[in-house]
Every structure is written in structure tokens, then in C-alpha cells.
C-alpha atoms as a PDB file:
ATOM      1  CA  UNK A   1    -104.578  43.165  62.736  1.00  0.00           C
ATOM      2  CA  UNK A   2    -105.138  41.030  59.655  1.00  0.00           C
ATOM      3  CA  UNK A   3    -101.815  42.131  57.897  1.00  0.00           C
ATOM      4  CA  UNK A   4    -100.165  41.267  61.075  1.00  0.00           C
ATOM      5  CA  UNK A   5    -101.802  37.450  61.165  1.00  0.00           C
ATOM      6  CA  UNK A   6    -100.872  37.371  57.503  1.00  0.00           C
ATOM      7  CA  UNK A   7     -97.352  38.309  58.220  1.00  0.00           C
ATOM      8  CA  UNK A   8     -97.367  35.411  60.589  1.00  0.00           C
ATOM      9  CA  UNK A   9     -98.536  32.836  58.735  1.00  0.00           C
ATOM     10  CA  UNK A  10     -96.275  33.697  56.105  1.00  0.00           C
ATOM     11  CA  UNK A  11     -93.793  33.179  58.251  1.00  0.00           C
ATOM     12  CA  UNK A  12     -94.501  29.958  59.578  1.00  0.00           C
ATOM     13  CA  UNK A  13     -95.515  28.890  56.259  1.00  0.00           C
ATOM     14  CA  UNK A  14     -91.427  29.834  55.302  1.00  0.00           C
ATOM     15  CA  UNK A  15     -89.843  28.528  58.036  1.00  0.00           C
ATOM     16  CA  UNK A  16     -91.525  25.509  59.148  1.00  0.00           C
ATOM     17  CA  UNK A  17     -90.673  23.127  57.073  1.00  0.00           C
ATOM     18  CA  UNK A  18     -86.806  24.175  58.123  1.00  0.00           C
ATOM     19  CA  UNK A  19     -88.257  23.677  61.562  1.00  0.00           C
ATOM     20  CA  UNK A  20     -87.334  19.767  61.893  1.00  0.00           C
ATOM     21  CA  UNK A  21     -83.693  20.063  60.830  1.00  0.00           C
ATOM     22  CA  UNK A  22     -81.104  21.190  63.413  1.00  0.00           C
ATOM     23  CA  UNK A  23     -80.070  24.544  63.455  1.00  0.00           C
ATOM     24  CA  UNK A  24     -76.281  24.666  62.632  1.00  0.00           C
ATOM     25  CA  UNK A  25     -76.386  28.404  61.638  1.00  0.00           C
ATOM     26  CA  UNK A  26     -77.986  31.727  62.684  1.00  0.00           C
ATOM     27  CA  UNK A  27     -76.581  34.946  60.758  1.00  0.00           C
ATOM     28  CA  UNK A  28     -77.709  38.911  61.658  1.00  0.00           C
ATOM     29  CA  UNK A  29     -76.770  41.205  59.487  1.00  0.00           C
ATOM     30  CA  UNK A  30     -77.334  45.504  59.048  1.00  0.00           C
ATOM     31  CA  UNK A  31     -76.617  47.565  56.459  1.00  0.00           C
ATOM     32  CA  UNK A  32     -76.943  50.673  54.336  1.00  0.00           C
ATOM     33  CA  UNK A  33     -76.144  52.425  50.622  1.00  0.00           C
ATOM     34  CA  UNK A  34     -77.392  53.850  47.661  1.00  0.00           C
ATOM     35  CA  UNK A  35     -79.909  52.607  45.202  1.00  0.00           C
ATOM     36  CA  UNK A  36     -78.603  51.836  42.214  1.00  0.00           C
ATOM     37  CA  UNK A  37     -80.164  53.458  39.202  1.00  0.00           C
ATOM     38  CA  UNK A  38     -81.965  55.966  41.679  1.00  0.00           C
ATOM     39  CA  UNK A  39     -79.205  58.399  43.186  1.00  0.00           C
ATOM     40  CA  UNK A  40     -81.639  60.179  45.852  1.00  0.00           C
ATOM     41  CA  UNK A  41     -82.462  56.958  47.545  1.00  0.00           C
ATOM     42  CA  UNK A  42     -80.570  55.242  49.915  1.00  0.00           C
ATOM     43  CA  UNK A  43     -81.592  51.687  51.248  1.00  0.00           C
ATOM     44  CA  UNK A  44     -81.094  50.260  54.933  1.00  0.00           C
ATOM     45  CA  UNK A  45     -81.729  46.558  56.122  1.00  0.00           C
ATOM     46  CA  UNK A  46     -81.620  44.770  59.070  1.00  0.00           C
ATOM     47  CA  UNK A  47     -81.854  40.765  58.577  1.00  0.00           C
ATOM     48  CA  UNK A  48     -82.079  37.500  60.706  1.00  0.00           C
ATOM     49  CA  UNK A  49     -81.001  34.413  58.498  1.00  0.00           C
ATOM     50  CA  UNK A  50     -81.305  30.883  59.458  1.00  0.00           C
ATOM     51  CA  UNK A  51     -79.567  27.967  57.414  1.00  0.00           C
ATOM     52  CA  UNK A  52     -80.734  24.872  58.847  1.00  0.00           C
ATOM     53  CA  UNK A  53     -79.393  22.487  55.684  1.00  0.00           C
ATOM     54  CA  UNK A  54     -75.616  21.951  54.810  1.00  0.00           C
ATOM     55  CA  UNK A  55     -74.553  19.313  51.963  1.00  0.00           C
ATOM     56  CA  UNK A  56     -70.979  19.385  52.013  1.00  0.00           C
ATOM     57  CA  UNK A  57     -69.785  18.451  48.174  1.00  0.00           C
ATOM     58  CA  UNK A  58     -66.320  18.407  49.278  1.00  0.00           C
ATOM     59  CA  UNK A  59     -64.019  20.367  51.378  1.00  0.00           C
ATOM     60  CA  UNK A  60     -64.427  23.807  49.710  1.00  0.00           C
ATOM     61  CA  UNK A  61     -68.511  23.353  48.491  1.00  0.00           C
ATOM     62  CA  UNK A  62     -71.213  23.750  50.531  1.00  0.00           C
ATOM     63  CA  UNK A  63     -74.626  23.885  49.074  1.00  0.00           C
ATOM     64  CA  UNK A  64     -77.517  25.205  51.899  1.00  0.00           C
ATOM     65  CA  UNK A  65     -80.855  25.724  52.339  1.00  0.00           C
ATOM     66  CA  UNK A  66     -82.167  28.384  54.478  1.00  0.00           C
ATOM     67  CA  UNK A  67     -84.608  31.408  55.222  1.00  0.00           C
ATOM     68  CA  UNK A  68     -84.200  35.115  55.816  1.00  0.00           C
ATOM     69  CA  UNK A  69     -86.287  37.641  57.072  1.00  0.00           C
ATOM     70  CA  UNK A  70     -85.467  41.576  56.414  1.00  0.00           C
ATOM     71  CA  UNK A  71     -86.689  44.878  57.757  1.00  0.00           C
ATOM     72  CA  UNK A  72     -85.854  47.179  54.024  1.00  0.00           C
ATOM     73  CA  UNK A  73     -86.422  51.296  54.784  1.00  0.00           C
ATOM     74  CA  UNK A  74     -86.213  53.735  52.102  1.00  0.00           C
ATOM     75  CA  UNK A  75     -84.107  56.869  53.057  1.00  0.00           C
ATOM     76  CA  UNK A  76     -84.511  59.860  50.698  1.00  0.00           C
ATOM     77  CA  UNK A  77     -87.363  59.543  48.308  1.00  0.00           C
ATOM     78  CA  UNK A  78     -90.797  59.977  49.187  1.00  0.00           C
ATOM     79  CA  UNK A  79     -93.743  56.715  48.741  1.00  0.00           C
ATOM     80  CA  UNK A  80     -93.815  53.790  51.048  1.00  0.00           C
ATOM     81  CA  UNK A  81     -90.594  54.111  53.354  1.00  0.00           C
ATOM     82  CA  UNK A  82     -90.321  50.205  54.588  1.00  0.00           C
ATOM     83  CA  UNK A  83     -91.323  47.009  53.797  1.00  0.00           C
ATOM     84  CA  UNK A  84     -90.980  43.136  54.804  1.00  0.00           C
ATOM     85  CA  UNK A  85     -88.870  40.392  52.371  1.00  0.00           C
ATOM     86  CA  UNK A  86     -89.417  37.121  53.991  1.00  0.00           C
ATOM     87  CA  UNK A  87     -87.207  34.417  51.781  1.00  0.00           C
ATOM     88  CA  UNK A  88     -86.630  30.620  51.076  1.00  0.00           C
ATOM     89  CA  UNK A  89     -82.887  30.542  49.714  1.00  0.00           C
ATOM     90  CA  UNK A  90     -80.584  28.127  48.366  1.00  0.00           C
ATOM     91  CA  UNK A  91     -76.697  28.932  48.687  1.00  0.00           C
ATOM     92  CA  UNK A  92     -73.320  27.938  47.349  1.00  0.00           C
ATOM     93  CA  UNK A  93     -70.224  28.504  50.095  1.00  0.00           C
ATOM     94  CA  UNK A  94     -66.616  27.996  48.827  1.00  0.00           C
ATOM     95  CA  UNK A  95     -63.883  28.271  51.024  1.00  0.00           C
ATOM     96  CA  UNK A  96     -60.862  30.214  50.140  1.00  0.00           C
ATOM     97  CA  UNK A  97     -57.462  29.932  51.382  1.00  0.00           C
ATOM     98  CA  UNK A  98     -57.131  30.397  55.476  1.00  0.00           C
ATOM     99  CA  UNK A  99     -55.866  33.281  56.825  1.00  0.00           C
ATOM    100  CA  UNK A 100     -53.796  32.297  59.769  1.00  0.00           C
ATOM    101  CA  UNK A 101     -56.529  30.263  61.609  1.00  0.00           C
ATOM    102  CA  UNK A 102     -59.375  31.880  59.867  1.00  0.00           C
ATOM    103  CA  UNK A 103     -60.785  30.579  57.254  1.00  0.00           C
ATOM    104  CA  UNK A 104     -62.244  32.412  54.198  1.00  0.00           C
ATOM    105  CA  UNK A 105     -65.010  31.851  52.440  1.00  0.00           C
ATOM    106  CA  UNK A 106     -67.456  33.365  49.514  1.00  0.00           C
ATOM    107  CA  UNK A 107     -71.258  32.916  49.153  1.00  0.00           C
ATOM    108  CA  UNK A 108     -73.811  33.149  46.747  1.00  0.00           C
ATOM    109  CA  UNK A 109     -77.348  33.320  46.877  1.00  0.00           C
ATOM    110  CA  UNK A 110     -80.177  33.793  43.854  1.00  0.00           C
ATOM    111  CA  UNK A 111     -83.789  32.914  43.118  1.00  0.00           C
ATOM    112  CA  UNK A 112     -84.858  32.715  46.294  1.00  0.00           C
ATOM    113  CA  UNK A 113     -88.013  33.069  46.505  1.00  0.00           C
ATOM    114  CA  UNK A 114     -89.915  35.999  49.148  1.00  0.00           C
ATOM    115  CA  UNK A 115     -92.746  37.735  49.746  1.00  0.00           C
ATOM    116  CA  UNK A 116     -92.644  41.306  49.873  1.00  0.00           C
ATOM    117  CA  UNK A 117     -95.341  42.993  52.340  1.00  0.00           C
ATOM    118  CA  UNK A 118     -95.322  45.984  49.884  1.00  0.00           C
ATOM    119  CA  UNK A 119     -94.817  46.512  46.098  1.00  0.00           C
ATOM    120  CA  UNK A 120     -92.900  49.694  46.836  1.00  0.00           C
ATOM    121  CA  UNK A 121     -89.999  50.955  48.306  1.00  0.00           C
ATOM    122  CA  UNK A 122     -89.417  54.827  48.054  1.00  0.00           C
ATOM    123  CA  UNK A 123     -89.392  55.545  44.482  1.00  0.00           C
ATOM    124  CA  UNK A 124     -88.801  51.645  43.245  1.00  0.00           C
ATOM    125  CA  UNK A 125     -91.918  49.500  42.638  1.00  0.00           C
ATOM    126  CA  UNK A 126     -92.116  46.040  41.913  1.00  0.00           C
ATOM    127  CA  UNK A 127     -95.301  44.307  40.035  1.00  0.00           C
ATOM    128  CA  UNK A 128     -96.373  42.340  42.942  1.00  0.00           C
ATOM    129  CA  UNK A 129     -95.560  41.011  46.489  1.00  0.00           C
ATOM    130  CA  UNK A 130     -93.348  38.181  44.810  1.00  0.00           C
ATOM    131  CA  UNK A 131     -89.594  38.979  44.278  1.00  0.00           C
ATOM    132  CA  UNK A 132     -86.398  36.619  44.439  1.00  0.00           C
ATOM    133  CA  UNK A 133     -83.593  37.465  46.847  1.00  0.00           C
ATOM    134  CA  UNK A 134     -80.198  37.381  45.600  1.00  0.00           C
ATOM    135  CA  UNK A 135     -77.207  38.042  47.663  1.00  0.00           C
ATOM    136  CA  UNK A 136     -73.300  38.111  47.575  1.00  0.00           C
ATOM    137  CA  UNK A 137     -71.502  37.563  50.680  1.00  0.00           C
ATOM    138  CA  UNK A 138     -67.651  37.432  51.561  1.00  0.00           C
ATOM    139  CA  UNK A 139     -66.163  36.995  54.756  1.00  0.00           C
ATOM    140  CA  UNK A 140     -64.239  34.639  57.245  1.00  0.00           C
ATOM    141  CA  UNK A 141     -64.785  31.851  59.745  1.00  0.00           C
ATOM    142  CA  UNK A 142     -63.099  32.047  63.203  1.00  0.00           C
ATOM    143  CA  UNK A 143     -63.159  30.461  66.885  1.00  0.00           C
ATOM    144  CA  UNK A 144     -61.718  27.179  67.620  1.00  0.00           C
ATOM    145  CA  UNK A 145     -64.510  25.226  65.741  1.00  0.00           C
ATOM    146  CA  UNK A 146     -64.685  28.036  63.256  1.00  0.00           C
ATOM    147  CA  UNK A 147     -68.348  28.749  64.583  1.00  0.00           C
ATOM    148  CA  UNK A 148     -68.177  32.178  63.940  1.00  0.00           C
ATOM    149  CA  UNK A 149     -68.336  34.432  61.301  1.00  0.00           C
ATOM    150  CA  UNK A 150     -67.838  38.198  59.750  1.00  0.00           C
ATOM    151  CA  UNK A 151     -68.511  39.213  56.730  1.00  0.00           C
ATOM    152  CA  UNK A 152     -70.001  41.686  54.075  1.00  0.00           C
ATOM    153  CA  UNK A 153     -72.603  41.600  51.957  1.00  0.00           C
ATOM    154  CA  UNK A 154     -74.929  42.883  48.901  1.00  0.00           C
ATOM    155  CA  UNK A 155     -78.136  41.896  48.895  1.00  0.00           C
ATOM    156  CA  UNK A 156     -80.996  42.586  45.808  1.00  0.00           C
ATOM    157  CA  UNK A 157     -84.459  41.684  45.244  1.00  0.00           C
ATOM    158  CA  UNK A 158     -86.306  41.575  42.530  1.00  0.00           C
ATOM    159  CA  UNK A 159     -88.638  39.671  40.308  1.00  0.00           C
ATOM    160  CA  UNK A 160     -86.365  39.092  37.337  1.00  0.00           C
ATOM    161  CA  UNK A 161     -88.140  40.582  34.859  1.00  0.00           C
ATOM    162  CA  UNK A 162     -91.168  37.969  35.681  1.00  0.00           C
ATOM    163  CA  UNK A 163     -93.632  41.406  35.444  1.00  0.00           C
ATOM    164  CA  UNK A 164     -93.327  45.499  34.963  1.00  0.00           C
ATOM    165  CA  UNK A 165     -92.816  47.439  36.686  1.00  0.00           C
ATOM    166  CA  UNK A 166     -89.220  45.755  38.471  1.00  0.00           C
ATOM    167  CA  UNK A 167     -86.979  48.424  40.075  1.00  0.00           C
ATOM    168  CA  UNK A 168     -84.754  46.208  41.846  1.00  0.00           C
ATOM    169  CA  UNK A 169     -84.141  47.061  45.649  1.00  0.00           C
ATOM    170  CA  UNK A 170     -80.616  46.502  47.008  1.00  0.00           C
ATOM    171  CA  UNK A 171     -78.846  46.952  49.918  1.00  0.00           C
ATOM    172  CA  UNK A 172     -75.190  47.866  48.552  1.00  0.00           C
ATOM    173  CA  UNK A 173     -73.689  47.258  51.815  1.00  0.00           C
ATOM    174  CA  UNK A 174     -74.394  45.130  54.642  1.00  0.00           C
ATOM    175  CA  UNK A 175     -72.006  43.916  57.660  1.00  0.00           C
ATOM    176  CA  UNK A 176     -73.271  40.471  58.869  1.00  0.00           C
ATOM    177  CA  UNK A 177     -72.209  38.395  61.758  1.00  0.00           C
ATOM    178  CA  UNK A 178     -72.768  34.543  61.646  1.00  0.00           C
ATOM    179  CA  UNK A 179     -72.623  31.984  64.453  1.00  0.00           C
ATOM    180  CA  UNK A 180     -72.801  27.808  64.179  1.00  0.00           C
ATOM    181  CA  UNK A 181     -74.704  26.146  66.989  1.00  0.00           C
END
């Protein structure tokens, strides 16, 4: 009961300063792979992202603001077999070159910050419950206002050598699905 009350402050404590913005993007995403560095342990995610900020620099840049919450489950290796990673993230978007009336695009996320419910994941620990998210994303915009999106994805956390022990936990591939509202 307490973790759970926890969990959902932290939550609200991620997300609620987002909460007065509009909503121009929601993104779920799912995924699976091998841990690098560890090659009896396979990761799985499933996400909800939420990027309530856009700054458009120009035509190509976008810079973002947004949060992420992730379901991680170790496959494999014995120890803790999931955890939460709830995030604050900043991103860069540049467009590429359309592709008939799609439009592609490439994104990068790092240091975000999130707080992991456990500091394990099958055999990978991490020194504490804080870890920064980084992802790389590439994909393409369709629909008639380009509102909606396919791409793929790698996604890591870790605490950047901030502390020992930091075995990194990725998700080498994930297949995400974005919509604008």
C-alpha cells in the first residue's frame, strides 16, 4: 500500500507541472532485446510518453519537453524481474527529407531524469532509485496533418557513472506509435 501511494505521488509530482500545457502529443511504445554486456538477459518495455512542450527552432528543429512512464521486465536471469522508470525528458526532433507525403524525422533524448522503483533488474543493478533515460528514436509522420507517427526506438537508463554499481538497462528494440492531438 505505501509503495503504491509513493508510486503515485511520484507520478503526479512528474507530470504535473506538464499538466497546464496542452497536450499536442501522446506516444505508446513496446519492445524487446538483449542486454548489452549481459548475453542471458533479455529486456522488455512497455511505455506511455507524453510531450506536452514543442519550441520549434526552425522548420527541421524541434526541442520538447515531456514525461514517460515504463513497465521494464527482465527475461532470463534470475533477481528482481520488473521495475518502474518514471522520467522528465528533454528532446531534439529533426526532420529528414519526406517520403512521398510522410515525413521523416530522428529524435534524441538524454539526461532525463527518473526514478526507478527498484535498483535491480535481473542481473544489472544500479546504485540507487535515480537513473537518466536516454533514448534514440527514428521514424515517420503521416495523416493529413501529419498527426501520426511510427517509429523505432532504443531506449537506456542509467546513472552515468554518478555511483557504482551502474549496469545500464536498455531496451535494444522498441516499436512506438505516436499521435498529435
Amino acid at each position: 500500500m505505501a509503495r503504491s501511494r509513493k508510486l503515485t505521488l511520484l507520478l503526479l509530482f512528474f507530470w504535473a507541472p506538464l499538466a497546464a500545457a496542452a497536450v499536442p502529443s501522446l506516444w505508446l511504445g513496446g519492445g524487446y532485446g538483449p542486454q548489452p554486456g549481459d548475453h542471458q538477459q533479455s529486456n522488455s518495455a512497455v511505455s506511455l510518453d507524453w510531450v506536452p512542450y514543442h519550441y520549434a527552432r526552425s522548420n527541421r528543429q524541434w526541442l520538447s519537453i515531456g514525461a514517460s512512464a515504463a513497465r521494464l521486465r527482465a527475461h532470463g536471469q534470475q533477481g528482481n524481474e520488473a521495475l518502474w522508470a518514471l522520467s522528465l525528458f528533454p528532446q531534439l526532433t529533426l526532420n529528414g527529407p519526406h517520403w512521398g507525403n510522410q515525413q521523416t524525422f530522428f529524435q534524441v533524448r538524454a539526461l532525463g531524469p527518473t526514478y526507478l522503483s527498484e535498483t535491480s533488474l535481473g542481473s544489472r543493478h544500479q546504485a540507487s532509485h535515480f537513473a537518466l533515460q536516454a533514448q534514440i528514436l527514428a521514424g515517420i509522420h503521416f495523416g493529413q496533418r501529419q498527426q501520426h507517427a511510427v517509429a523505432i526506438a532504443y531506449r537506456h537508463y542509467s546513472n552515468a557513472n554518478l555511483n557504482q554499481p551502474n549496469d545500464g538497462l536498455d531496451v535494444s528494440f522498441m516499436l512506438t506509435v505516436g499521435l498529435t492531438l
